[in-house]
Protein backbone atom coordinates (compact mmCIF):
# COMPACT_ATOMS: atom_id res chain seq x y z
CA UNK A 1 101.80 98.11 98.35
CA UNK A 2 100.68 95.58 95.58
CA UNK A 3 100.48 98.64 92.98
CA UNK A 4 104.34 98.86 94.13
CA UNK A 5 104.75 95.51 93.55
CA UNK A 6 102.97 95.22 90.28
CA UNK A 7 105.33 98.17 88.64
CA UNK A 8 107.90 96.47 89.73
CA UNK A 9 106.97 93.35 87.92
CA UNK A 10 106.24 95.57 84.94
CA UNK A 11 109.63 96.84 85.00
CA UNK A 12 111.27 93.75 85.11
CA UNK A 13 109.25 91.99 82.39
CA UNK A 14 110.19 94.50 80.37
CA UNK A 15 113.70 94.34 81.17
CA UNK A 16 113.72 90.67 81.24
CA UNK A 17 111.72 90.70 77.31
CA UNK A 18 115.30 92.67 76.08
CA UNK A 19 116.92 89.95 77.62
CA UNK A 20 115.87 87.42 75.17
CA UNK A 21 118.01 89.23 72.11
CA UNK A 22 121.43 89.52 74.75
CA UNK A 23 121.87 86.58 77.41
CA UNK A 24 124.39 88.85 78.76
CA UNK A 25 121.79 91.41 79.54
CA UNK A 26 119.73 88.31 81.35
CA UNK A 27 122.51 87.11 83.48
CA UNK A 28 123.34 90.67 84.72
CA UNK A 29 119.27 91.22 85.75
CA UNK A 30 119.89 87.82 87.35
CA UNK A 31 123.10 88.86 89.78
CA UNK A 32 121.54 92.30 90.52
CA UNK A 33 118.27 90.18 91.84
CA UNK A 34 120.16 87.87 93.59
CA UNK A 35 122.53 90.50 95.32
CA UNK A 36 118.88 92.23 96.43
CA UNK A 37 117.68 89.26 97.61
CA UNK A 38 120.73 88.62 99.76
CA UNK A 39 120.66 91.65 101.60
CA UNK A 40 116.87 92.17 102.13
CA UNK A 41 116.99 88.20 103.66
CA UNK A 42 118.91 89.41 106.58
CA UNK A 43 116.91 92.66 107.27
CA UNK A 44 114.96 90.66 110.33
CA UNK A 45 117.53 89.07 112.35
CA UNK A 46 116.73 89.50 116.35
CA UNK A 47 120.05 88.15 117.24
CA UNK A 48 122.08 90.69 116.22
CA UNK A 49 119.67 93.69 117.49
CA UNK A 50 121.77 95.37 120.46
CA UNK A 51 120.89 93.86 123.88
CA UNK A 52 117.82 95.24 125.56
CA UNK A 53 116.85 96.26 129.22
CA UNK A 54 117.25 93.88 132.23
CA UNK A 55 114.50 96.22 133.48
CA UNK A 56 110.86 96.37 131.56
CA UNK A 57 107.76 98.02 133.37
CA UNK A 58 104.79 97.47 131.77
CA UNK A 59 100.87 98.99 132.38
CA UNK A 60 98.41 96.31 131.85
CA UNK A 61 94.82 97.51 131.06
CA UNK A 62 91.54 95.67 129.50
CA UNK A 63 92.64 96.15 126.02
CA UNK A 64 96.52 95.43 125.86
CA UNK A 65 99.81 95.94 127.23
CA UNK A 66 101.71 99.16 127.28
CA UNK A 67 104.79 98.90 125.51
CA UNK A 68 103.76 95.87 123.42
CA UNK A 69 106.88 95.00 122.75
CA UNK A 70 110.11 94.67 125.07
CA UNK A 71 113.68 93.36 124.31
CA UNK A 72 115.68 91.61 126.30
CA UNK A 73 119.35 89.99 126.72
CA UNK A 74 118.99 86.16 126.50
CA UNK A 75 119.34 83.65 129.58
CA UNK A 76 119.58 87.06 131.72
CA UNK A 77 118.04 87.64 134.75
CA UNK A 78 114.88 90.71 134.37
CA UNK A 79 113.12 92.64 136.88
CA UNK A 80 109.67 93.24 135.27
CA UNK A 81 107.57 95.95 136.75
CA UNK A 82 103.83 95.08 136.21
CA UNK A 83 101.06 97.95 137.05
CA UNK A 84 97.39 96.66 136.00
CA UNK A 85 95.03 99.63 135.07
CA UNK A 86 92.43 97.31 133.86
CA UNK A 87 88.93 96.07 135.64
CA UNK A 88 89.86 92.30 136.27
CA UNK A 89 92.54 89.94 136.94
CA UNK A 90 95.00 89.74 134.08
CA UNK A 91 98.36 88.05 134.25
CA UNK A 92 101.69 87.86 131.94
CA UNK A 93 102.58 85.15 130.15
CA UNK A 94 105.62 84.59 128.17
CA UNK A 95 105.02 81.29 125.76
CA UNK A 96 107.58 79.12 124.47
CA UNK A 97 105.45 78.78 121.19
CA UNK A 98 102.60 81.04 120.09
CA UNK A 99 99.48 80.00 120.61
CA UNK A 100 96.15 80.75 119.02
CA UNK A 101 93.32 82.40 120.83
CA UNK A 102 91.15 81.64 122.70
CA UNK A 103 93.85 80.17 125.08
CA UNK A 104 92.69 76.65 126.07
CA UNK A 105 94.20 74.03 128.65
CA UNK A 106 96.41 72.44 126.21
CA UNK A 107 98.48 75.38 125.86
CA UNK A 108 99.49 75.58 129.79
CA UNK A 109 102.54 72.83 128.18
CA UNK A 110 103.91 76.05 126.73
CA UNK A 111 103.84 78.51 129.66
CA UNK A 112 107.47 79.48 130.55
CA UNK A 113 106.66 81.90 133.10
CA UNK A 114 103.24 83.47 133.98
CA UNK A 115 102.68 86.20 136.60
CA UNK A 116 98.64 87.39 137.64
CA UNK A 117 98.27 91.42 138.87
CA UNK A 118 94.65 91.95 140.79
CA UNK A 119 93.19 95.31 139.58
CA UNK A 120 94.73 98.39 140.83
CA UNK A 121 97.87 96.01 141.70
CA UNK A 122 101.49 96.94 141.14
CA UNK A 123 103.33 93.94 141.26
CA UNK A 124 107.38 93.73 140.75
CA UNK A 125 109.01 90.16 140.02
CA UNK A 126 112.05 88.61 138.30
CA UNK A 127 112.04 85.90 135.55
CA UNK A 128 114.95 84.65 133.73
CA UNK A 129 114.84 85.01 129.65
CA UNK A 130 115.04 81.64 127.54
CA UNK A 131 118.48 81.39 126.17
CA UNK A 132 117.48 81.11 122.53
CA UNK A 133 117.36 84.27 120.68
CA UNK A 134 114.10 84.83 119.00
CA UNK A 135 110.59 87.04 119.78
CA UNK A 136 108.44 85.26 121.83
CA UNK A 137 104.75 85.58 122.46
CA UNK A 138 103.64 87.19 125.66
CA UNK A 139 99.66 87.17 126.73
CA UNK A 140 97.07 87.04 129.22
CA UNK A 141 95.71 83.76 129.65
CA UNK A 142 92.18 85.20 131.30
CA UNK A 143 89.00 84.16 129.27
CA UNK A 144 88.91 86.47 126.81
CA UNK A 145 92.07 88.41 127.18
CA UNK A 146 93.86 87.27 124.80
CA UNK A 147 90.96 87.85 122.01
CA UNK A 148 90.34 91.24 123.65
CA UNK A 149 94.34 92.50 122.37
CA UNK A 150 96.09 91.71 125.59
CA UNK A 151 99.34 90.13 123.68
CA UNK A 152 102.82 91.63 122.97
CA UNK A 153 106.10 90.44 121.99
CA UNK A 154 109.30 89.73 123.83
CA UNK A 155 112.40 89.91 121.68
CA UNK A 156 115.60 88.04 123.06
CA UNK A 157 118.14 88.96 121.71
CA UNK A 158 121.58 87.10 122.01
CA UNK A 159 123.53 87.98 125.65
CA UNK A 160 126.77 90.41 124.23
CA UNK A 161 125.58 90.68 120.54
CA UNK A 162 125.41 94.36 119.17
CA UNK A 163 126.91 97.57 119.84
């Protein structure tokens, strides 16, 4: 990747060192970068991703969740299917702001909704998604989970948007 990067930045200080005999030369390097830059901006925008599943089944185990990441229609109602594989208790947690591990008391202000599975458990609820398209961090909040892998991402995207 940064050997990419670096020929690129050869390339264009090469370019841009013809530039200094022909303005015109400079201005067009300057339109072609800015065009680039315009369309690569846009190349990570969850609300216009087509709608996801209003059903998500996930297998929780000691290391992680299975899919780790889901996507989801926002302010839509979900059934979420939760099997857990693992040795111990774990639970899923969707956060309204990431949080850094290990998970400590302060961040129970972020919890939006949090569901525990006992080992061997299947366990089928319902949550509805926030209404604000974005991906949002989902964990276990068990000592040690989360610093053990068991996070994921939940992508909302915006109810209708897409094909």
């Amino acid at each position: 990747m940064f050997y990419f990067i670096n020929q690129i930045l050869t390339f264009l200080s090469l370019k841009f060192s013809a530039c200094q005999t022909n303005p015109l030369r400079f201005g067009r390097w300057l339109i072609v970068l800015a065009i680039t830059w315009l369309l690569l901006s846009g190349c990570q925008d969850w609300s216009t991703i087509a709608p996801g599943s209003t059903e998500l089944s996930v297998t929780i185990t000691d290391t992680g969740f299975q899919p780790e990441t889901w996507r989801v229609p926002a302010g839509t109602q979900v059934t979420l299917h939760l099997k857990n594989e693992g040795q111990s208790i774990h639970n899923w947690t969707l956060m309204a702001r990431p949080v850094k591990t290990p998970f400590t008391p302060q961040d129970n202000a972020n919890i939006l909704f949090q569901v525990s599975v006992k080992p061997g458990e299947t366990k089928t609820t319902h949550l509805t998604t926030p209404k604000a398209p974005m991906a949002y961090q989902v964990l276990s909040t068990a000592p040690g989970d989360a610093e053990n892998g068991l996070m994921a991402t939940l992508v909302v995207v915006a109810a209708g948007s897409g094909n």
